[in-house]
C-alpha atoms as a PDB file:
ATOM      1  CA  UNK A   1       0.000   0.000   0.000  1.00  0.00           C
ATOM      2  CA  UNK A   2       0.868   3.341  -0.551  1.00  0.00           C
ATOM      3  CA  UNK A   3       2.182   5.939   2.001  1.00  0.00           C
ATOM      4  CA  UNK A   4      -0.607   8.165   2.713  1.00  0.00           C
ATOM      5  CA  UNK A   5      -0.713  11.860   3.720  1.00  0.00           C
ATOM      6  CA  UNK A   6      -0.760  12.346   7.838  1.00  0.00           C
ATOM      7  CA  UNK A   7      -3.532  15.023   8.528  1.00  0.00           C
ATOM      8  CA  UNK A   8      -2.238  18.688   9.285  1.00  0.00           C
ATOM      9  CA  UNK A   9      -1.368  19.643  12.738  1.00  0.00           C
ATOM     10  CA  UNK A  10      -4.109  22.968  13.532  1.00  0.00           C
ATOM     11  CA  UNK A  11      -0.711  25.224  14.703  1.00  0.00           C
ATOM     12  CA  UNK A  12       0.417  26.485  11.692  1.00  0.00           C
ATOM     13  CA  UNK A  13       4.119  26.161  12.397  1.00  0.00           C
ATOM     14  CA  UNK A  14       3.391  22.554  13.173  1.00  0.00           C
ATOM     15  CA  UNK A  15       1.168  22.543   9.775  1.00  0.00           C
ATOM     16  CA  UNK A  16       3.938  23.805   7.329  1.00  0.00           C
ATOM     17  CA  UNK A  17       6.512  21.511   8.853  1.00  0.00           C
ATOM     18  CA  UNK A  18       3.945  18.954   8.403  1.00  0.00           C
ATOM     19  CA  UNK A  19       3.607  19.916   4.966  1.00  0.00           C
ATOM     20  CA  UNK A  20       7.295  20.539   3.853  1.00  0.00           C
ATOM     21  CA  UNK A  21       7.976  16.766   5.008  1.00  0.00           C
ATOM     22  CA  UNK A  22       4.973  15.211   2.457  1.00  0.00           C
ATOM     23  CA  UNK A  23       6.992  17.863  -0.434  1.00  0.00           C
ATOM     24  CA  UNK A  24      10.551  16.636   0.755  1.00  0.00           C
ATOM     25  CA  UNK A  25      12.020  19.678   1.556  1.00  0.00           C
ATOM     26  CA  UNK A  26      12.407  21.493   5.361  1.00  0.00           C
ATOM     27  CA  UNK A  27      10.049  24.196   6.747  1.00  0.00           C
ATOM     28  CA  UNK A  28      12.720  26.815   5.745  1.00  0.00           C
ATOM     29  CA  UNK A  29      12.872  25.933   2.160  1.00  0.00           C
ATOM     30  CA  UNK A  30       9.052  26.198   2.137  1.00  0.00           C
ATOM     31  CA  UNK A  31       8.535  29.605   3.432  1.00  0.00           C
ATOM     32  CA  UNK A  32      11.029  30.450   1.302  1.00  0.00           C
ATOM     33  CA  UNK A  33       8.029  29.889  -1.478  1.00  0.00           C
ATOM     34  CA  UNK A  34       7.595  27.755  -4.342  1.00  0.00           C
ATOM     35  CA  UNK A  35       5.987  28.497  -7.189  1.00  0.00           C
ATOM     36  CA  UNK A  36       3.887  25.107  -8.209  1.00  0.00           C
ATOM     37  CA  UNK A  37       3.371  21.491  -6.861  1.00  0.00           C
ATOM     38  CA  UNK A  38       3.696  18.602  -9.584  1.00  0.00           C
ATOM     39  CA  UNK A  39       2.136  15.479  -8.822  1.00  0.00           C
ATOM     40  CA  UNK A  40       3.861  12.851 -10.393  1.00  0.00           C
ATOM     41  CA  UNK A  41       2.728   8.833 -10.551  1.00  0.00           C
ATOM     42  CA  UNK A  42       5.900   7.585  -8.242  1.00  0.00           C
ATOM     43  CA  UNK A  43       9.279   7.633  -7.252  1.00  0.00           C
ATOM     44  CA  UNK A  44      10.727   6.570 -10.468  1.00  0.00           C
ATOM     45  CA  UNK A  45       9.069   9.635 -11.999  1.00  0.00           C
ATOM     46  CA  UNK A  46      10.492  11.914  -9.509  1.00  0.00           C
ATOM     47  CA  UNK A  47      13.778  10.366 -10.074  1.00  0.00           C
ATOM     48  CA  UNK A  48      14.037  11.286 -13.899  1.00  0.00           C
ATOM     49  CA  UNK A  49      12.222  14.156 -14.040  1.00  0.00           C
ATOM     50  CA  UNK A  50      14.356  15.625 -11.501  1.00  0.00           C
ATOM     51  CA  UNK A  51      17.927  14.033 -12.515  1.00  0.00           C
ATOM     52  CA  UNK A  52      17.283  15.319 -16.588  1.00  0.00           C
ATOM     53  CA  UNK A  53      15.365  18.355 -15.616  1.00  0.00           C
ATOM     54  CA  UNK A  54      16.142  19.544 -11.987  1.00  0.00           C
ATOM     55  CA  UNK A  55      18.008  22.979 -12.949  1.00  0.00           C
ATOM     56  CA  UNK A  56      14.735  23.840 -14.553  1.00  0.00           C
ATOM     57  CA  UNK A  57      12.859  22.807 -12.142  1.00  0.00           C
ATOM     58  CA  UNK A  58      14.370  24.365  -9.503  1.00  0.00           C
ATOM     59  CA  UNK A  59      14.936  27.505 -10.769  1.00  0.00           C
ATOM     60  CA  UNK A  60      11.222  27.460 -11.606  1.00  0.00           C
ATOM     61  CA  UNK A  61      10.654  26.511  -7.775  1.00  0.00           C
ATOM     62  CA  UNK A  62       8.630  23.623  -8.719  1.00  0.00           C
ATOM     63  CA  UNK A  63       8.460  20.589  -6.283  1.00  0.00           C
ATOM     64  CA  UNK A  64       7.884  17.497  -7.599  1.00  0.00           C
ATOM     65  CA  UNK A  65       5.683  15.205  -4.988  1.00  0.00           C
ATOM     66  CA  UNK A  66       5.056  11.280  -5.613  1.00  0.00           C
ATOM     67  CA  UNK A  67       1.724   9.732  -5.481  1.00  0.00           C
ATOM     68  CA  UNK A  68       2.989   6.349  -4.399  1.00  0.00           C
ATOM     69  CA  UNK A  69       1.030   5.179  -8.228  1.00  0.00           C
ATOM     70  CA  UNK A  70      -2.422   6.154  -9.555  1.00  0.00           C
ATOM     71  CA  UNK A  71      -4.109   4.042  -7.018  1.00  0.00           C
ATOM     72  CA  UNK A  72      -3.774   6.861  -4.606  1.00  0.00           C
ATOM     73  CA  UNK A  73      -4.736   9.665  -7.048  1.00  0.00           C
ATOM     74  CA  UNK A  74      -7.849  10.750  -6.106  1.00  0.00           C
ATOM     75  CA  UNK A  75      -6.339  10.742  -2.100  1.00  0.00           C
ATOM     76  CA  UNK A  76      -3.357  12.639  -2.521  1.00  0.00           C
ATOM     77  CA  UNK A  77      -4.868  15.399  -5.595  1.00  0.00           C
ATOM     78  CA  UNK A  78      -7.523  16.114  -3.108  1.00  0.00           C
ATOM     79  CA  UNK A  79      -5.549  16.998  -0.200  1.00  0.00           C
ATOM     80  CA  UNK A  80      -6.991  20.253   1.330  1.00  0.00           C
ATOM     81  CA  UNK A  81      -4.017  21.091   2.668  1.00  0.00           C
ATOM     82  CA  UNK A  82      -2.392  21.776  -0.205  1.00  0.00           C
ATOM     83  CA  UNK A  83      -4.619  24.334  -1.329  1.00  0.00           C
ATOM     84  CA  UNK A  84      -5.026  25.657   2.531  1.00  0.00           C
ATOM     85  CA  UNK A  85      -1.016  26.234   2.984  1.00  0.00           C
ATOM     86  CA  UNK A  86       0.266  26.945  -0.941  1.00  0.00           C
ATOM     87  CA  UNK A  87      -1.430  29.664  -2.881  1.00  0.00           C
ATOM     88  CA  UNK A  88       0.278  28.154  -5.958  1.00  0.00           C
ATOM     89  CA  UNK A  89      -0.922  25.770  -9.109  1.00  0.00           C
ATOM     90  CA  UNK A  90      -1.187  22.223  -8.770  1.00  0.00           C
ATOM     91  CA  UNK A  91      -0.106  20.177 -11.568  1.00  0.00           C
ATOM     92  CA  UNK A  92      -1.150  16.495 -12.227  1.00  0.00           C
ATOM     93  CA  UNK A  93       1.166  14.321 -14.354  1.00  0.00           C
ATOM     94  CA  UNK A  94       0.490  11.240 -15.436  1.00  0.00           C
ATOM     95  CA  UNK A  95       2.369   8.008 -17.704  1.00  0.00           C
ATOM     96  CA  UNK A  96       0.371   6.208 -20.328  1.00  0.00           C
ATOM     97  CA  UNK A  97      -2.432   9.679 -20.764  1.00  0.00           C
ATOM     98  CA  UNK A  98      -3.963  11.524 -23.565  1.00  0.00           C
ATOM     99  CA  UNK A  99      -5.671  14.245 -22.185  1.00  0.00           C
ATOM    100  CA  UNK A 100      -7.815  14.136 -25.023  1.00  0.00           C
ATOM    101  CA  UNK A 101      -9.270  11.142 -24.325  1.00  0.00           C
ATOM    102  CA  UNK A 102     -10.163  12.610 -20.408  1.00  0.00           C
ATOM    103  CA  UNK A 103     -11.767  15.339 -22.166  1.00  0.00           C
ATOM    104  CA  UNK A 104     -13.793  13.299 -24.087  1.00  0.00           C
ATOM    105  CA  UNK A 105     -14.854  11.046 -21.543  1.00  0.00           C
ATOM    106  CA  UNK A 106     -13.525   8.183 -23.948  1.00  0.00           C
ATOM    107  CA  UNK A 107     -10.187   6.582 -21.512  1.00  0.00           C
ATOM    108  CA  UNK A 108      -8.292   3.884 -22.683  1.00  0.00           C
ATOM    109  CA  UNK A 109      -6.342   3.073 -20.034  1.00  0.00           C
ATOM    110  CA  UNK A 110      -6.637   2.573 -16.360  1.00  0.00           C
ATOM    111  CA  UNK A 111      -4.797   5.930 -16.040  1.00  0.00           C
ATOM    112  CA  UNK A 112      -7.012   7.795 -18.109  1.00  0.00           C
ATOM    113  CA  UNK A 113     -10.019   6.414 -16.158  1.00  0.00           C
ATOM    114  CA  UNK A 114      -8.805   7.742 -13.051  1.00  0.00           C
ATOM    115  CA  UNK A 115      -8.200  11.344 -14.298  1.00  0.00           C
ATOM    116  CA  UNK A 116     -11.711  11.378 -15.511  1.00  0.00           C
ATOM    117  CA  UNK A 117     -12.530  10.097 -11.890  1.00  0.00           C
ATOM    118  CA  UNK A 118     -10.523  13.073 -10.633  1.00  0.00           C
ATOM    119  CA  UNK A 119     -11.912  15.605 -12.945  1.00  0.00           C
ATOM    120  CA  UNK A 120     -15.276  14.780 -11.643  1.00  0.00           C
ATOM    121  CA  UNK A 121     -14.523  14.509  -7.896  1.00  0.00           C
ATOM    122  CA  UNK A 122     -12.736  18.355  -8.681  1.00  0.00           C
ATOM    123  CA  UNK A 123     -15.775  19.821 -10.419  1.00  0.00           C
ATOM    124  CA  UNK A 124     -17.849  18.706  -7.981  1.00  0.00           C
ATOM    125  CA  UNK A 125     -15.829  20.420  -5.248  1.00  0.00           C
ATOM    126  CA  UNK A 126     -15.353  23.454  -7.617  1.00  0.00           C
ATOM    127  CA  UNK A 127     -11.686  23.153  -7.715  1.00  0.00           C
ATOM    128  CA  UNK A 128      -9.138  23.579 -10.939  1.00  0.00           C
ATOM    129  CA  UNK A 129      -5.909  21.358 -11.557  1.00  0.00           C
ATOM    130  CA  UNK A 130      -3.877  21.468 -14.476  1.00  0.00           C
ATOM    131  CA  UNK A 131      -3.677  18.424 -16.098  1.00  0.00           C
ATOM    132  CA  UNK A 132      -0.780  16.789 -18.156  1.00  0.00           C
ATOM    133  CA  UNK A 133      -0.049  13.155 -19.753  1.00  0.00           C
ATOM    134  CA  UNK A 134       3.110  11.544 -21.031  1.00  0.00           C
ATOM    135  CA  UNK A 135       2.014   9.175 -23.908  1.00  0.00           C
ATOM    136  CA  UNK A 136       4.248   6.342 -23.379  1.00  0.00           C
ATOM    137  CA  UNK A 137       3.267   3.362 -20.807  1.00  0.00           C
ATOM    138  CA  UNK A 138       6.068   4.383 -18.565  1.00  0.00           C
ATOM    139  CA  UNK A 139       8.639   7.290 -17.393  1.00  0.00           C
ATOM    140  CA  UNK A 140      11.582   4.926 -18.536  1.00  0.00           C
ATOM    141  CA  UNK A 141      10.230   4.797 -22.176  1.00  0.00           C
ATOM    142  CA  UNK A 142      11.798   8.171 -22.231  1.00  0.00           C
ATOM    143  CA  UNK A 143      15.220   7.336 -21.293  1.00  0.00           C
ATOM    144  CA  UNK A 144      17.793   7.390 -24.128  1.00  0.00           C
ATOM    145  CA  UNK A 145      17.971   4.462 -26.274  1.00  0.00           C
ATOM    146  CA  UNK A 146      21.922   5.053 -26.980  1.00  0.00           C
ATOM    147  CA  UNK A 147      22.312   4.853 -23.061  1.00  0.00           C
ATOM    148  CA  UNK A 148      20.025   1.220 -22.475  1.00  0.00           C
ATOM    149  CA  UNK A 149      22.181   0.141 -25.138  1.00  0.00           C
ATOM    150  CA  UNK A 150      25.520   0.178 -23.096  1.00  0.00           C
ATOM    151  CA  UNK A 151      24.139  -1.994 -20.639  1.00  0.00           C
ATOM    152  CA  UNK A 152      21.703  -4.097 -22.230  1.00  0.00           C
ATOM    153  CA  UNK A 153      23.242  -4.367 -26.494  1.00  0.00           C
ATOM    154  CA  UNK A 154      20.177  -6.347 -27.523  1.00  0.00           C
ATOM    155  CA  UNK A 155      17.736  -3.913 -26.707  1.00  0.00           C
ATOM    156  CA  UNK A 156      15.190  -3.231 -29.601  1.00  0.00           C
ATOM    157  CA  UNK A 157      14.449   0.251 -28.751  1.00  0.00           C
ATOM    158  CA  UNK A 158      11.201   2.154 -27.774  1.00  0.00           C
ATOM    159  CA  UNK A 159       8.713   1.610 -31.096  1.00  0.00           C
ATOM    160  CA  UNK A 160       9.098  -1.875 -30.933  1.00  0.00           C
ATOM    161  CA  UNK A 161       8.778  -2.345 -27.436  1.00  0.00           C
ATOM    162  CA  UNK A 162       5.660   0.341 -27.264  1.00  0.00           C
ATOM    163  CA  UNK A 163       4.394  -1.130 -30.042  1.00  0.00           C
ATOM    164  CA  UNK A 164       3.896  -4.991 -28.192  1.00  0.00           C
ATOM    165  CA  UNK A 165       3.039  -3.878 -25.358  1.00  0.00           C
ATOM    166  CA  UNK A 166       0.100  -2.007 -26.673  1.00  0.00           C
ATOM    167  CA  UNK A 167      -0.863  -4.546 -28.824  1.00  0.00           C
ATOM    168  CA  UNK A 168      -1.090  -7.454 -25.709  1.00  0.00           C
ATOM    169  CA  UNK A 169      -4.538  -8.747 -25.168  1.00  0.00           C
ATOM    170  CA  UNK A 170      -3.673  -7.564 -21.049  1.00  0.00           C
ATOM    171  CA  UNK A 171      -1.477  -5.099 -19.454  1.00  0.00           C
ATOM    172  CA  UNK A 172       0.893  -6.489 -17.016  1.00  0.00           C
ATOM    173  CA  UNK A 173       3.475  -4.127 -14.843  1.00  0.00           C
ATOM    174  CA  UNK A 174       5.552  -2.572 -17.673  1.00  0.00           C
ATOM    175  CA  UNK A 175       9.031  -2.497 -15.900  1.00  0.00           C
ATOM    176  CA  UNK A 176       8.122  -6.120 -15.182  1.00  0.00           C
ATOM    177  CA  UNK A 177       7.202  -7.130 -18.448  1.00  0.00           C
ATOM    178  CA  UNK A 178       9.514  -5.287 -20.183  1.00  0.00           C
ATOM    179  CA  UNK A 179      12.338  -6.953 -18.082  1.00  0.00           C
ATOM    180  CA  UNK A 180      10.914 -10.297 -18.441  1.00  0.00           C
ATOM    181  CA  UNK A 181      10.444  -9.650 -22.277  1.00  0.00           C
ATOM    182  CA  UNK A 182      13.661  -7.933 -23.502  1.00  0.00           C
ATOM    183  CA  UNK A 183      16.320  -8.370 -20.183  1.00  0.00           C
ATOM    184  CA  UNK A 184      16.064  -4.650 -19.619  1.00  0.00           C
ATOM    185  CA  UNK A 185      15.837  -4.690 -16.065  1.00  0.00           C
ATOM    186  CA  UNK A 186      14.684  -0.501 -15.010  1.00  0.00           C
ATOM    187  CA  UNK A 187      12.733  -2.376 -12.164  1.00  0.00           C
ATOM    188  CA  UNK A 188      14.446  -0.820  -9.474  1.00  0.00           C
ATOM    189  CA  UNK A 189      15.579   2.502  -8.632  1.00  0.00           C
ATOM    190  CA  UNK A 190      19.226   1.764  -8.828  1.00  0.00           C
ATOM    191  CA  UNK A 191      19.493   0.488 -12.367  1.00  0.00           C
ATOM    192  CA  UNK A 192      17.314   3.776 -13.410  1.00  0.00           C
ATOM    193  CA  UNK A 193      19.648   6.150 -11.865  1.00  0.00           C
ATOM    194  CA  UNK A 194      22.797   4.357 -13.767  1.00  0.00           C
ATOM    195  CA  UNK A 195      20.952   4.667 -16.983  1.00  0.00           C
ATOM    196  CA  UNK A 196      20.812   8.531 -16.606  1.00  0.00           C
ATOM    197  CA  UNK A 197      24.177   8.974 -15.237  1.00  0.00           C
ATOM    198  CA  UNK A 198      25.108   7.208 -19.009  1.00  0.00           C
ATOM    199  CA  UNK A 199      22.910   9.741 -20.398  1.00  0.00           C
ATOM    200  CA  UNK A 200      24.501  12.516 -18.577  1.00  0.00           C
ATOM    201  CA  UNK A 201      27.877  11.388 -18.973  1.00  0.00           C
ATOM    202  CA  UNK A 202      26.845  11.061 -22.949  1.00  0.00           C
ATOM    203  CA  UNK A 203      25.069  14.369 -23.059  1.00  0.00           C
ATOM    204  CA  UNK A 204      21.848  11.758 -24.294  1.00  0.00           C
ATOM    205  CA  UNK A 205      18.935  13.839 -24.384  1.00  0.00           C
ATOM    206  CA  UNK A 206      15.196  11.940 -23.470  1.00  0.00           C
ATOM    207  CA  UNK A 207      13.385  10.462 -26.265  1.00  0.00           C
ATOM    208  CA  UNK A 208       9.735  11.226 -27.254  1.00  0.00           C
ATOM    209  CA  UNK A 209       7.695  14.197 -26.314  1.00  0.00           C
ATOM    210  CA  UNK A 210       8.784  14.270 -22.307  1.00  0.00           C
ATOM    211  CA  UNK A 211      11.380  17.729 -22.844  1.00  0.00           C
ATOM    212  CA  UNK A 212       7.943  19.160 -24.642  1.00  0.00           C
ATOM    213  CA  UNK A 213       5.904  18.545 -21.795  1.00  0.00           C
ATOM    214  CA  UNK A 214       7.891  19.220 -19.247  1.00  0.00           C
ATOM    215  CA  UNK A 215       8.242  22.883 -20.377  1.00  0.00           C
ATOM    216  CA  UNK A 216       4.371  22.706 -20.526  1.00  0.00           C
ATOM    217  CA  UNK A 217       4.187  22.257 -16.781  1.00  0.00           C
ATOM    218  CA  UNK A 218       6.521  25.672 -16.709  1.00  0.00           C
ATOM    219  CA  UNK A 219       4.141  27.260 -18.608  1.00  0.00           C
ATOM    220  CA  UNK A 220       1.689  26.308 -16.066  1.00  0.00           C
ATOM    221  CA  UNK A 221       3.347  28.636 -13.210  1.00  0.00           C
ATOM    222  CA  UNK A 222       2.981  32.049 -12.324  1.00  0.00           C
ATOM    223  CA  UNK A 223       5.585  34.238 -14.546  1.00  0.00           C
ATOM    224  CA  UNK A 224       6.373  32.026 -16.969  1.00  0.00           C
ATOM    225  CA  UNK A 225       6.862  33.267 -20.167  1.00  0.00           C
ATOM    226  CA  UNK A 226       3.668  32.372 -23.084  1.00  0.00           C
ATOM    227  CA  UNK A 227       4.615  28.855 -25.161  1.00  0.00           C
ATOM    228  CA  UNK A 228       5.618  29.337 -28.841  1.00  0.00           C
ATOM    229  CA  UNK A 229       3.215  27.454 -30.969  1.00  0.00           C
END
């Protein structure tokens, strides 16, 4: 089970220490002000995001929280506290999401479903997230293909491992799958991290449309500059 949020202490010194622990940083660095909270799926997506985009996202003041996976969505989006303590936007991110498809009402995958869960639950309780998906069925489907390569030589590359997985008939875990399927083990924490210290050592940028989303979010926060079309 997931790590759930421990309710906000009613002394508000008590409440923003309470609250700089659930965004990983100390009471200091939160009075100190950020500028938006990103909600990301799990640690592995707080892991890339901030080893291939942390200068950004720091000097954007953006923290980057983990939802401990999309079974805890609608728990940890709703958090009043959030809203109570940070005057700021609140940014939902999401692997293996068209936002289109939320809009529509017309999900195709579990993740989907629970954003239109979430988009209900939010109208209902007149509130406003931004909303952002990554199109790929994982974070680590955006790591450099040049840098898996090193490690693991017989490694297809993204389209054709995207491409069966889609087409399966079910959807097991992808990291599990994809390490059962093409010995490309990203399963744990520690094999992620050496595959983007290759990529920084390589100057390997991330495949697929994550660098165009991430400056998205940005766009999302107050000050940033307009997005060129």
């Amino acid at each position: 089970a997931g790590t759930r949020v421990v309710p906000i202490p009613t002394d508000s010194n008590d409440a923003r220490s309470a609250l700089a622990t659930q965004l990983g940083m100390n009471r200091g660095e939160l009075l100190a002000g950020i500028s938006g909270v990103l909600l990301v799926e799990g640690k592995h997506d707080q892991i890339v995001l901030q080893r291939l985009f942390g200068s950004q996202l720091r000097a954007a003041s953006l923290a980057v929280v983990r939802m401990h996976g999309t079974d805890n969505l609608m728990a940890t989006a709703e958090l009043d506290f959030l809203e109570q303590y940070l005057d700021v936007p609140i940014i939902v991110l999401l692997d293996y999401t068209k936002i289109e498809h939320v809009l529509a009402g017309q999900p195709t995958t579990d993740e989907e479903r629970k954003l239109i869960q979430l988009r209900r639950t939010l109208k209902r309780r007149n509130r406003t997230y931004q909303l952002v998906g990554l199109e790929r069925p994982d974070i680590v489907c955006y790591l450099s293909e040049a840098a898996l390569r090193e490690k693991y030589p017989t490694f297809p590359g993204w389209a054709t491992v995207i491409r069966e997985f889609t087409n399966r008939r079910t959807r097991p875990r992808f990291k599990e799958w994809l390490n059962e399927r093409f010995n490309v083990d990203l399963t744990h924490s520690g094999h992620i991290e050496q595959a983007l210290d290759r990529m920084n050592e390589g100057a390997h940028r991330p495949v697929g449309e994550l660098t165009r989303k991430v400056s998205e979010i940005l766009s999302h926060l107050p000050g940033a500059p307009p997005r060129s079309t």
